[in-house]
N, C-alpha and C. Protein backbone atom coordinates (compact mmCIF):
# COMPACT_ATOMS: atom_id res chain seq x y z
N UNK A 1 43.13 26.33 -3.29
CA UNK A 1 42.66 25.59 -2.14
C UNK A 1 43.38 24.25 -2.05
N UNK A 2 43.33 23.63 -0.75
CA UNK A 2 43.57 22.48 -0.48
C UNK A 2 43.18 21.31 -1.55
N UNK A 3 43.80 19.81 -1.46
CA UNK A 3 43.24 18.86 -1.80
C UNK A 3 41.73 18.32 -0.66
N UNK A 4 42.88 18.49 0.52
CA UNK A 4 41.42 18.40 2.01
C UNK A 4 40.11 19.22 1.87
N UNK A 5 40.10 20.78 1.54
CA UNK A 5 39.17 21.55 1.66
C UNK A 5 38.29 21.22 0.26
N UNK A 6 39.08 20.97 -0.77
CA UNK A 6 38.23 20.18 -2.10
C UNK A 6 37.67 18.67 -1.82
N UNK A 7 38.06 17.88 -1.14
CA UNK A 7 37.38 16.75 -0.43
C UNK A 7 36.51 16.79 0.35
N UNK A 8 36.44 17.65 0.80
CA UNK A 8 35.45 17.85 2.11
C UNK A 8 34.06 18.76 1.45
N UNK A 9 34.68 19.65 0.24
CA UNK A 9 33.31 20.06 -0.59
C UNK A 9 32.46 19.07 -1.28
N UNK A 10 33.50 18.14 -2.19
CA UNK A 10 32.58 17.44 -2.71
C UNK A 10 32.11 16.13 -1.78
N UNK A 11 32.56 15.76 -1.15
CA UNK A 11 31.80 14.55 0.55
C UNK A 11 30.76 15.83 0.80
N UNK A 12 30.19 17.02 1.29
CA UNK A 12 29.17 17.40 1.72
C UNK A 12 28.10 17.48 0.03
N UNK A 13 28.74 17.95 -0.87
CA UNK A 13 28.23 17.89 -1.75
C UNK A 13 27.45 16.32 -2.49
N UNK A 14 28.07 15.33 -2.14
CA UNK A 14 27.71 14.12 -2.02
C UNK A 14 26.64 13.73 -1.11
N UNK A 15 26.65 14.38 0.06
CA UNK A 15 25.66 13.85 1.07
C UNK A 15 24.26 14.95 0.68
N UNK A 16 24.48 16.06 0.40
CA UNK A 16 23.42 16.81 0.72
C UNK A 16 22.64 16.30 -0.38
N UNK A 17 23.22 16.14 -1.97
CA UNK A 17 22.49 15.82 -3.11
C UNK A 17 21.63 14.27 -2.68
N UNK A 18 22.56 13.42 -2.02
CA UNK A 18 21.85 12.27 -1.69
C UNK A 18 20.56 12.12 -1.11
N UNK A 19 20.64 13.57 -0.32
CA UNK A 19 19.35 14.07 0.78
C UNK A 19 18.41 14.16 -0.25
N UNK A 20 18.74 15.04 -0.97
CA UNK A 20 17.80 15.91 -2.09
C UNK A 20 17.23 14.64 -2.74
N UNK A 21 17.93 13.83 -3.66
CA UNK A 21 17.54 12.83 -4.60
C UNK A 21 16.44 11.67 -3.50
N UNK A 22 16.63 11.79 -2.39
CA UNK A 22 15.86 10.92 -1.73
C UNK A 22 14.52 11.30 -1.27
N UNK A 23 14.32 12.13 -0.99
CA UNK A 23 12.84 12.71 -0.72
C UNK A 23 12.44 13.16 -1.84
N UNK A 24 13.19 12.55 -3.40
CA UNK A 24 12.27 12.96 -4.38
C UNK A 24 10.92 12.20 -4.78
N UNK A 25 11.01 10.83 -4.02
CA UNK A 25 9.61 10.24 -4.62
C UNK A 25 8.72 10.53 -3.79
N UNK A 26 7.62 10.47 -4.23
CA UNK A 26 6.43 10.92 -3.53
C UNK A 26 5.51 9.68 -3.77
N UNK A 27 4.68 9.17 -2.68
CA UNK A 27 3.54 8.48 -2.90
C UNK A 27 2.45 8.91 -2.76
N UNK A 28 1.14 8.28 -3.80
CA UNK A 28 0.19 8.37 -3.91
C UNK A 28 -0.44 9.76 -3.23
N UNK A 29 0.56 10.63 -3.93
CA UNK A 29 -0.20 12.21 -3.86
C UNK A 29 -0.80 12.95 -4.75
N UNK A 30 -1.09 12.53 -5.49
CA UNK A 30 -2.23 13.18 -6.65
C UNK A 30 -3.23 13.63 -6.39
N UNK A 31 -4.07 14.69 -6.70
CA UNK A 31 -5.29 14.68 -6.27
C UNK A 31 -6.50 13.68 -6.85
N UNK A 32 -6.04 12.83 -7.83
CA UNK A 32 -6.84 11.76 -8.56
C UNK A 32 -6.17 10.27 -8.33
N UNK A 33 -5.33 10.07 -7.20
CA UNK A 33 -5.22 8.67 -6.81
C UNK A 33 -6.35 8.56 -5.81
N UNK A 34 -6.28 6.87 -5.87
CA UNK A 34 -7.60 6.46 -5.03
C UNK A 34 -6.80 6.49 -3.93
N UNK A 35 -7.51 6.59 -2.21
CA UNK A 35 -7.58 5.96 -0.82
C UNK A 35 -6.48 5.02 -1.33
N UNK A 36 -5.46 4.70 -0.26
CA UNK A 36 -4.64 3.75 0.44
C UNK A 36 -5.40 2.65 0.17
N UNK A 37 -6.19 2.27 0.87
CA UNK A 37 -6.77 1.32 1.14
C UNK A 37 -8.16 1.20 1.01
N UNK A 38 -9.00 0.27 0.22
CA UNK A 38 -10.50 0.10 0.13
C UNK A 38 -10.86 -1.10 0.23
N UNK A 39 -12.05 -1.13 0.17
CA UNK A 39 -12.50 -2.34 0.37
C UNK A 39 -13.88 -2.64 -0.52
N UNK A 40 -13.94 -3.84 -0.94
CA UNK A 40 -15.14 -4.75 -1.47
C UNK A 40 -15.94 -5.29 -0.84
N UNK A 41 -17.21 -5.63 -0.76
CA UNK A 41 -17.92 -6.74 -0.16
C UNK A 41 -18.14 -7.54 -1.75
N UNK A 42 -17.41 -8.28 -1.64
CA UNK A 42 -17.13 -9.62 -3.21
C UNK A 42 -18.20 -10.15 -3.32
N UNK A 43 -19.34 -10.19 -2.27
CA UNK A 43 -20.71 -10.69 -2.16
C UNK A 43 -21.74 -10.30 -2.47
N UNK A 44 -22.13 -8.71 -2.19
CA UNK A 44 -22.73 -8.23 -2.73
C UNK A 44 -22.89 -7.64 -4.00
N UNK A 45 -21.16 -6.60 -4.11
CA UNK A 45 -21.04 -6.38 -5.31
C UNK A 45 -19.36 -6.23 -5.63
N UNK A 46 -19.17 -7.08 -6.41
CA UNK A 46 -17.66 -7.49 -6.33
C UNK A 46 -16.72 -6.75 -6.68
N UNK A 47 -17.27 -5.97 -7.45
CA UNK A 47 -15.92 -4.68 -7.98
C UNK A 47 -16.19 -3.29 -7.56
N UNK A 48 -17.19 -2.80 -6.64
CA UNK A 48 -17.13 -2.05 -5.92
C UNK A 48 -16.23 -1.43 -4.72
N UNK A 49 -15.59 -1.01 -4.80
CA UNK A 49 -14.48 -0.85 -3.28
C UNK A 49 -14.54 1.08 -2.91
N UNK A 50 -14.47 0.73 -1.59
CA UNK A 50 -15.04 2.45 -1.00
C UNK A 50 -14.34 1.54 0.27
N UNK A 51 -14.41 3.06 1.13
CA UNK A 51 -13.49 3.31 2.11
C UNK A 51 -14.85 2.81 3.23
N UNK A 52 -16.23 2.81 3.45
CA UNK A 52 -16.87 1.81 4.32
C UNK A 52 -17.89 0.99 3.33
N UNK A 53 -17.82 -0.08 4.26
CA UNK A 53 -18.62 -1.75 3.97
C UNK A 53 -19.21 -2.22 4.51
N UNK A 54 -20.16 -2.79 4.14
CA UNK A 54 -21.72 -3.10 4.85
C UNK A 54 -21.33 -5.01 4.66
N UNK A 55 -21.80 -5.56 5.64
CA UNK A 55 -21.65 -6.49 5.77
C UNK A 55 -22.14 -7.76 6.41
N UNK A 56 -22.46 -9.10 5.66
CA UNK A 56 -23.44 -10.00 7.02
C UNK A 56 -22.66 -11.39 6.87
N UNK A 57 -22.79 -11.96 7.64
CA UNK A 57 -21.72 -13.59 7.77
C UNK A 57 -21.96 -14.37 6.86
N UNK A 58 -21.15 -14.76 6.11
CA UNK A 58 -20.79 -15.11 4.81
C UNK A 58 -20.47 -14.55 3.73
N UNK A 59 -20.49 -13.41 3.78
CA UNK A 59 -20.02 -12.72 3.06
C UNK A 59 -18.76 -12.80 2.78
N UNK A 60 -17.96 -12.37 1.26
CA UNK A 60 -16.42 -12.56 1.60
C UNK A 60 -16.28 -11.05 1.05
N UNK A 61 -15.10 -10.39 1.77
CA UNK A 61 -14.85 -9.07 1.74
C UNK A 61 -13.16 -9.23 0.85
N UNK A 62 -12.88 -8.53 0.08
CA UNK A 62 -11.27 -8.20 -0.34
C UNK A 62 -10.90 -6.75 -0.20
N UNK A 63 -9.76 -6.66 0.52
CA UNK A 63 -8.88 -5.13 0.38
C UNK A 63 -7.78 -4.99 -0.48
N UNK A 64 -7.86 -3.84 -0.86
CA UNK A 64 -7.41 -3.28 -2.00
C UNK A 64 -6.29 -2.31 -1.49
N UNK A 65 -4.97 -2.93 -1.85
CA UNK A 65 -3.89 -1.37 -1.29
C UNK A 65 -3.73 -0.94 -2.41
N UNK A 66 -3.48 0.50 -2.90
CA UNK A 66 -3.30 1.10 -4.17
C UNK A 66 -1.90 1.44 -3.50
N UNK A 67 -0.97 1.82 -4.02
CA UNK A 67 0.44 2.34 -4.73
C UNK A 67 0.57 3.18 -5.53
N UNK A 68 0.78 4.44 -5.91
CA UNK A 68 1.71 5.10 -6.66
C UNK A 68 2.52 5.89 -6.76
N UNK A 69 4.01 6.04 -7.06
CA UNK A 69 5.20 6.56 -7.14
C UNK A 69 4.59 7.43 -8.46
N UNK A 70 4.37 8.91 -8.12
CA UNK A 70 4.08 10.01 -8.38
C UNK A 70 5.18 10.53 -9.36
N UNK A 71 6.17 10.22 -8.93
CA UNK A 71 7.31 11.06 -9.44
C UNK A 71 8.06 10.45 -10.70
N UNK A 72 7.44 10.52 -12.13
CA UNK A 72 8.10 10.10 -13.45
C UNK A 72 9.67 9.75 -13.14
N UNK A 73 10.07 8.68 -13.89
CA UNK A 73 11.71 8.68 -13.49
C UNK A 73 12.35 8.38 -12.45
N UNK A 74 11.71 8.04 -11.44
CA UNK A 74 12.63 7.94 -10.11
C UNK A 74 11.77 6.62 -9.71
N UNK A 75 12.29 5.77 -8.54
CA UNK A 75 12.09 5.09 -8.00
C UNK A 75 11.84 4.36 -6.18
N UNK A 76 10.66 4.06 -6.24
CA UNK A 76 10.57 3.92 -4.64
C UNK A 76 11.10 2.80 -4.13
N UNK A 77 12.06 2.86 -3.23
CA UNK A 77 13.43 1.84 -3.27
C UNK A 77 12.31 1.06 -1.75
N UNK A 78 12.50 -0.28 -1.61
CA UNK A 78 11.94 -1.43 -0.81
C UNK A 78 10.39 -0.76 -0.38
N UNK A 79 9.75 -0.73 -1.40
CA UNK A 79 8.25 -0.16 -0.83
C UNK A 79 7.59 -1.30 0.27
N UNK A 80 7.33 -1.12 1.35
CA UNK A 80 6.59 -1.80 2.16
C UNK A 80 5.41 -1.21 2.21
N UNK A 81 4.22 -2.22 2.97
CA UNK A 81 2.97 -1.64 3.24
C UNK A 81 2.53 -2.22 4.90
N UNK A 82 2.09 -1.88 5.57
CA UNK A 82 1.55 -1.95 6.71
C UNK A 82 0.52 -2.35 7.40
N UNK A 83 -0.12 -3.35 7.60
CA UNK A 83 -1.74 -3.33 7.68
C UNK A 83 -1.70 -3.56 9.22
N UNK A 84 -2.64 -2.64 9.97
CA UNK A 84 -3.19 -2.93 11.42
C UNK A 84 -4.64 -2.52 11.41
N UNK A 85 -5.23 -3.29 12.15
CA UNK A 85 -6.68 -3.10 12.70
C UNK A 85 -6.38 -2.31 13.88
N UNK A 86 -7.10 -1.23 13.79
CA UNK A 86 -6.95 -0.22 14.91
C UNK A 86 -8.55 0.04 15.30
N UNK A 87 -9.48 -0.74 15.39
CA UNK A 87 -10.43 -0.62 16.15
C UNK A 87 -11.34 -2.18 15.60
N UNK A 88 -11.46 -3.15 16.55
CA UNK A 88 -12.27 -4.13 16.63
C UNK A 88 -13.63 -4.71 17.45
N UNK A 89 -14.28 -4.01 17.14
CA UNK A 89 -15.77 -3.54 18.18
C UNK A 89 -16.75 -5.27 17.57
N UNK A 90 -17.42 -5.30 18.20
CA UNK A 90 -18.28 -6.28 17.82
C UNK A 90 -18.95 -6.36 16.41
N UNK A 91 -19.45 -4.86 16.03
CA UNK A 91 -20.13 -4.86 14.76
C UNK A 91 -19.18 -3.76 13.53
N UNK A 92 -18.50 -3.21 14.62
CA UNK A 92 -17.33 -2.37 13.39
C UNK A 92 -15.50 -2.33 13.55
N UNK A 93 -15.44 -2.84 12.39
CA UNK A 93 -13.34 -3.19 12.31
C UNK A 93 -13.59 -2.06 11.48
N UNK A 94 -11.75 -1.22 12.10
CA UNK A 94 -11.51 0.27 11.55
C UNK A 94 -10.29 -0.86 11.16
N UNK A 95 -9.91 -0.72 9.85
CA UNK A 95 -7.91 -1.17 9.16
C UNK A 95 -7.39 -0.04 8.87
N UNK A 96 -6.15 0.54 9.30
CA UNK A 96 -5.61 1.61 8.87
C UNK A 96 -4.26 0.86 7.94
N UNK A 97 -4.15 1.20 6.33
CA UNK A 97 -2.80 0.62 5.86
C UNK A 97 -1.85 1.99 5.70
N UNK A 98 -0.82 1.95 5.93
CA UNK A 98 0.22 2.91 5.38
C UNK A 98 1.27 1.93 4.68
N UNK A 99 1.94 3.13 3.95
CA UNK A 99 2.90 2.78 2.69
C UNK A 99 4.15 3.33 2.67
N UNK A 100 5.26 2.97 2.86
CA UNK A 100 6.25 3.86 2.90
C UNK A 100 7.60 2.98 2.14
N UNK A 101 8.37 3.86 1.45
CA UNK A 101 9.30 3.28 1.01
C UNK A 101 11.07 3.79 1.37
N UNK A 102 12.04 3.15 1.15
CA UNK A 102 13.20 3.97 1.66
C UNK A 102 13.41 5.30 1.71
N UNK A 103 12.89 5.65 0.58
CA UNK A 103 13.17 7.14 0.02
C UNK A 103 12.03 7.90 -0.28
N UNK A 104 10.86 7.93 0.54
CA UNK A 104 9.63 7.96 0.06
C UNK A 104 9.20 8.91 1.55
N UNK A 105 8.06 9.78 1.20
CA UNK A 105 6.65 9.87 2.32
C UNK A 105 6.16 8.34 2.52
N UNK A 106 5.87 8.43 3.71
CA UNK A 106 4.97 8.00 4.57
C UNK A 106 3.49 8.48 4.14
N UNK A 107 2.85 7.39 3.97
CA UNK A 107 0.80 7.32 4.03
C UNK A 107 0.67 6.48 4.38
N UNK A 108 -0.78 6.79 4.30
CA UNK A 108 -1.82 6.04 5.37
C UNK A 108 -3.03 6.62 4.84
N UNK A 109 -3.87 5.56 5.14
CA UNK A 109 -5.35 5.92 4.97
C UNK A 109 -6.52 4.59 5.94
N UNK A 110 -7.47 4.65 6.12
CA UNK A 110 -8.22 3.74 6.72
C UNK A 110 -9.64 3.63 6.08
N UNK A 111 -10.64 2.27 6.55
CA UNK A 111 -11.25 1.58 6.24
C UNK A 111 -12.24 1.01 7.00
N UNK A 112 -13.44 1.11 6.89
CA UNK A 112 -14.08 0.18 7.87
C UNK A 112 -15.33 -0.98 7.23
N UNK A 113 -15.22 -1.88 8.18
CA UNK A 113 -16.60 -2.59 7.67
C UNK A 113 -17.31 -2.41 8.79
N UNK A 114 -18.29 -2.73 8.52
CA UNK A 114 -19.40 -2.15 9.74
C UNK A 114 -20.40 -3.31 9.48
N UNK A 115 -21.62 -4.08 10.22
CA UNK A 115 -23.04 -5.05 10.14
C UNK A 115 -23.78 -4.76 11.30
N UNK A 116 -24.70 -5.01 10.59
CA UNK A 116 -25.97 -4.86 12.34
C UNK A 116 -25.44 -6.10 13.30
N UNK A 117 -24.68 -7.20 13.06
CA UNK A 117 -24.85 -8.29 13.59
C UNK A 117 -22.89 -8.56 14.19
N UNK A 118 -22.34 -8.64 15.46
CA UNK A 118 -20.93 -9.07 15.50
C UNK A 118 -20.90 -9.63 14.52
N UNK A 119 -19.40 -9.61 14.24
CA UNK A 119 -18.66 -10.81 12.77
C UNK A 119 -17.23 -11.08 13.43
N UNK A 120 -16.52 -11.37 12.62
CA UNK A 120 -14.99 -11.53 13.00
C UNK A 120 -14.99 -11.60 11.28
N UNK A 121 -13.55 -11.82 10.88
CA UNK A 121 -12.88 -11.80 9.50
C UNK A 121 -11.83 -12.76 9.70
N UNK A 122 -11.76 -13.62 8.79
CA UNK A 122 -10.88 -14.76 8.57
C UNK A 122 -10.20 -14.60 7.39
N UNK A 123 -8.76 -14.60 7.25
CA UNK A 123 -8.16 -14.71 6.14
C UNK A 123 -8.13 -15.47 5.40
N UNK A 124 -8.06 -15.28 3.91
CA UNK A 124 -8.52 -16.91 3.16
C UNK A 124 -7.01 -16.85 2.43
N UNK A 125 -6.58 -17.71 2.88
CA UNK A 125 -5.00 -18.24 2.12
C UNK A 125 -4.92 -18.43 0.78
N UNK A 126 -3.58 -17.79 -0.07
CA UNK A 126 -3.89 -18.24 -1.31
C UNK A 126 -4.41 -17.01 -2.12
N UNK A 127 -5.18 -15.43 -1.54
CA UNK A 127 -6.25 -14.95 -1.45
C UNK A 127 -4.77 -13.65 -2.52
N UNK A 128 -3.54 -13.37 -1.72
CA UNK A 128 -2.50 -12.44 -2.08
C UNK A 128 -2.19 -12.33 -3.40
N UNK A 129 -2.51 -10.98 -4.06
CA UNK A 129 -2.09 -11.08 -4.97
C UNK A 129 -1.70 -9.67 -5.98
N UNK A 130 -0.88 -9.31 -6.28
CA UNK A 130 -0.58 -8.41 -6.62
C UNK A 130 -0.79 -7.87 -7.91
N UNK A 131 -0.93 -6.87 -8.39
CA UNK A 131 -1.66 -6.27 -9.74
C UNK A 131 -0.59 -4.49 -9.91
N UNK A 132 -0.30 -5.09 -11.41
CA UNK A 132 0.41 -4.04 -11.76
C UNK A 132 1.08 -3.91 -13.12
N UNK A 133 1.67 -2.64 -13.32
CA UNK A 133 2.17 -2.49 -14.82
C UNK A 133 3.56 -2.52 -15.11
N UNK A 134 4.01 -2.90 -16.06
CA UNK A 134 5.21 -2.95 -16.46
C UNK A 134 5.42 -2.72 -18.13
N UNK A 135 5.46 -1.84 -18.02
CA UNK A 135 5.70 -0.83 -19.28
C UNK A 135 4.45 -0.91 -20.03
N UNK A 136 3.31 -0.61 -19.26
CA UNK A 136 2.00 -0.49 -19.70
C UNK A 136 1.23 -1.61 -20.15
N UNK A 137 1.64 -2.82 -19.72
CA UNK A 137 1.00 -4.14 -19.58
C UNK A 137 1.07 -4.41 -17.96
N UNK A 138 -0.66 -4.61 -17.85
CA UNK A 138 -0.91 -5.23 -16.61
C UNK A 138 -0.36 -6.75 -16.27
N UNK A 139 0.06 -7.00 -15.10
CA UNK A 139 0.24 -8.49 -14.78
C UNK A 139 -0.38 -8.47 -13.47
N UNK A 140 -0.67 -9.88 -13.07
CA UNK A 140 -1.53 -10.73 -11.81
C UNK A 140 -0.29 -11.23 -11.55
N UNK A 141 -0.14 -11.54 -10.61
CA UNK A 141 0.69 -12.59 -9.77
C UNK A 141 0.48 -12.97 -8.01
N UNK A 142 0.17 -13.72 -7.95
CA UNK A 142 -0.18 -14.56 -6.55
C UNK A 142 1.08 -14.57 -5.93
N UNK A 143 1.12 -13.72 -5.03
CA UNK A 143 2.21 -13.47 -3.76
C UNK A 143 1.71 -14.18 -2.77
N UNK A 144 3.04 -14.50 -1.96
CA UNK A 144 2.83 -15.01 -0.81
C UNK A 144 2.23 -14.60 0.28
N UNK A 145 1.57 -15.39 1.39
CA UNK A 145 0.87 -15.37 2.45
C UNK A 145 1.76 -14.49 3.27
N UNK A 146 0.77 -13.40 4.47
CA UNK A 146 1.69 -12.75 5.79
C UNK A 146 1.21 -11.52 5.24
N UNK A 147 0.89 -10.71 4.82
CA UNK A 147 0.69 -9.66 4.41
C UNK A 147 -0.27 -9.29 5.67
N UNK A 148 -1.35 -9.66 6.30
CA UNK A 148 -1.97 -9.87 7.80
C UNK A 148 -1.24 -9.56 8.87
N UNK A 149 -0.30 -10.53 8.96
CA UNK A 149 0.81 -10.91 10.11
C UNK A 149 1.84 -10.04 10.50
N UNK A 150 2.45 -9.40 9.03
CA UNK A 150 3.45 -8.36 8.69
C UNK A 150 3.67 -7.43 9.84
N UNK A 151 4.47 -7.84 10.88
CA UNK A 151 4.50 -6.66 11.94
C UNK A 151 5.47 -5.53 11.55
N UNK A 152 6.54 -6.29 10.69
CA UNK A 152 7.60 -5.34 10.57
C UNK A 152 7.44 -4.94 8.84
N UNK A 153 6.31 -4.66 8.00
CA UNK A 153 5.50 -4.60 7.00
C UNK A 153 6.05 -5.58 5.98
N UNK A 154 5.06 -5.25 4.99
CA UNK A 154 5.09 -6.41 4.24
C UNK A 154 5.95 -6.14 2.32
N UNK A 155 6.83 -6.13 2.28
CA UNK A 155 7.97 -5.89 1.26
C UNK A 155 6.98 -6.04 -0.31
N UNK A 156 7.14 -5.01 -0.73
CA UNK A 156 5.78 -4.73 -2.38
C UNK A 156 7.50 -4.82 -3.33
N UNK A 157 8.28 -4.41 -3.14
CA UNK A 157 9.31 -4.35 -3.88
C UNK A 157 9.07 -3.12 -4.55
N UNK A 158 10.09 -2.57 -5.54
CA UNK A 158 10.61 -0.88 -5.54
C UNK A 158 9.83 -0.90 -6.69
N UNK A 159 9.36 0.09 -6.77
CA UNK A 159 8.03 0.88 -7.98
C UNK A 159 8.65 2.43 -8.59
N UNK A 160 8.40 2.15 -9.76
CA UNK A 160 8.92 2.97 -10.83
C UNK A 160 8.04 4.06 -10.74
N UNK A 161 8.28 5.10 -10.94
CA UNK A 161 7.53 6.24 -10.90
C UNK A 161 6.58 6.80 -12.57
N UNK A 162 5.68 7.13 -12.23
CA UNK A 162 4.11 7.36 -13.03
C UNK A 162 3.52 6.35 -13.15
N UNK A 163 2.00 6.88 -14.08
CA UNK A 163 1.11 5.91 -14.51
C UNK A 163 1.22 5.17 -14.18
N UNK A 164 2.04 4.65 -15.64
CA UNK A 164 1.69 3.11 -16.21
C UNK A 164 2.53 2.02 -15.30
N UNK A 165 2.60 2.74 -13.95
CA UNK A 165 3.68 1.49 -13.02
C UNK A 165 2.74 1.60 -11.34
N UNK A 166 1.56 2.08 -11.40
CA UNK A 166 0.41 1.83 -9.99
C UNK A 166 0.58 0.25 -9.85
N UNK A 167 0.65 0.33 -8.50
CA UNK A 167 0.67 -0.98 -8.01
C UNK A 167 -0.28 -1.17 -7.30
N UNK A 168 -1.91 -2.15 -7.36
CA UNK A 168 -2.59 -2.93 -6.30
C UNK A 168 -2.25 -4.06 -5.54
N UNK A 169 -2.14 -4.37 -4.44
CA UNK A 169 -2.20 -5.52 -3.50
C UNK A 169 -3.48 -5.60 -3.14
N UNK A 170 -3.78 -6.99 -3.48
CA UNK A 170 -5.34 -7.48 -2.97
C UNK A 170 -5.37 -8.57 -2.58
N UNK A 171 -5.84 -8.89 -1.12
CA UNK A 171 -6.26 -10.13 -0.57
C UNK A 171 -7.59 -9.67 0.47
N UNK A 172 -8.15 -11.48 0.78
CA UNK A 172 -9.42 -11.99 0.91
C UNK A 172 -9.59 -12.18 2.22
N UNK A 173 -11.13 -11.77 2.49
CA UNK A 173 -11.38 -12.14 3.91
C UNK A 173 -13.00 -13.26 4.05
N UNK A 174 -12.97 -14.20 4.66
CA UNK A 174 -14.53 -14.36 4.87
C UNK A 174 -15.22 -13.85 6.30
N UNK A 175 -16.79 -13.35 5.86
CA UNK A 175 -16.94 -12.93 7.26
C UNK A 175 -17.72 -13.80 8.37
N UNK A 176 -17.55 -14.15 9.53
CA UNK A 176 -17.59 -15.25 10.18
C UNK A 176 -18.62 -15.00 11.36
């Protein structure tokens, strides 16, 4: 054969493997990862988080994004996360977050708080903060503000695949 027809095998052979190696990570598909997204009422009972929340003014509420790159060995290249309120009724906010990374599925999951009484939710600055492992030691670290605002999502940075590398994002709301 050619030098051309041997170039042109391994360039498709290059692209298709690239295909392959890229839809190898998977997020938070286990049948034992938690919801996308949960939530606390920090007021009533602070380490509780479920997918609906009961709620009365003053209360302070925190959401919880979970993360995990499923796939041992590989990596989820610029993981972003997404947060929109997709229903704001007087007494019930629906948040839907999705998660997606370069080379990754797309998720999503949603959330509601619900009160007998209108509220609104105020972000409490300062509130961002991220939780996670690195070679099976947890670390805290206080990330920056916008995670709210994030229209074009909000950058978690690339996550190693299994366990001991789940990533939480958690920030604060008061209810008003």
């Amino acid at each position: 054969m050619s030098k051309a027809i041997w170039l042109m095998i391994i360039m498709l052979l290059l692209v298709f493997s690239a295909e392959i190696f890229a839809s190898e990570v998977k997020l938070n598909n286990m049948e034992n990862d938690y919801p996308i997204l949960m939530i606390a009422n920090r007021t009533q009972d602070a380490e509780k988080y479920d997918v609906t929340v009961n709620v009365n003014k003053g209360d302070k509420v925190a959401f919880r994004i979970y993360i995990h790159n499923t796939v041992a060995n590989t990596e989820a290249i610029n993981t972003k996360v997404y947060l929109r309120c997709v229903q704001d009724a007087n007494c019930l906010k629906t948040y839907k977050v999705s998660a997606k990374a370069d080379n990754s599925n797309e998720i999503s999951s949603v959330a509601q708080i619900y009160s007998d009484k209108p509220f609104q939710l105020e972000y409490i600055p300062g509130t961002t903060q991220k939780i996670y492992f690195d070679n099976g030691n947890m670390k805290n670290t206080i990330i920056p503000d916008g995670i709210v605002e994030a229209i074009d999502g909000y950058l978690i940075g690339n996550l190693k695949g299994c366990w001991e590398y789940v990533n939480y994002v958690i920030f604060q709301f008061n209810v008003k």
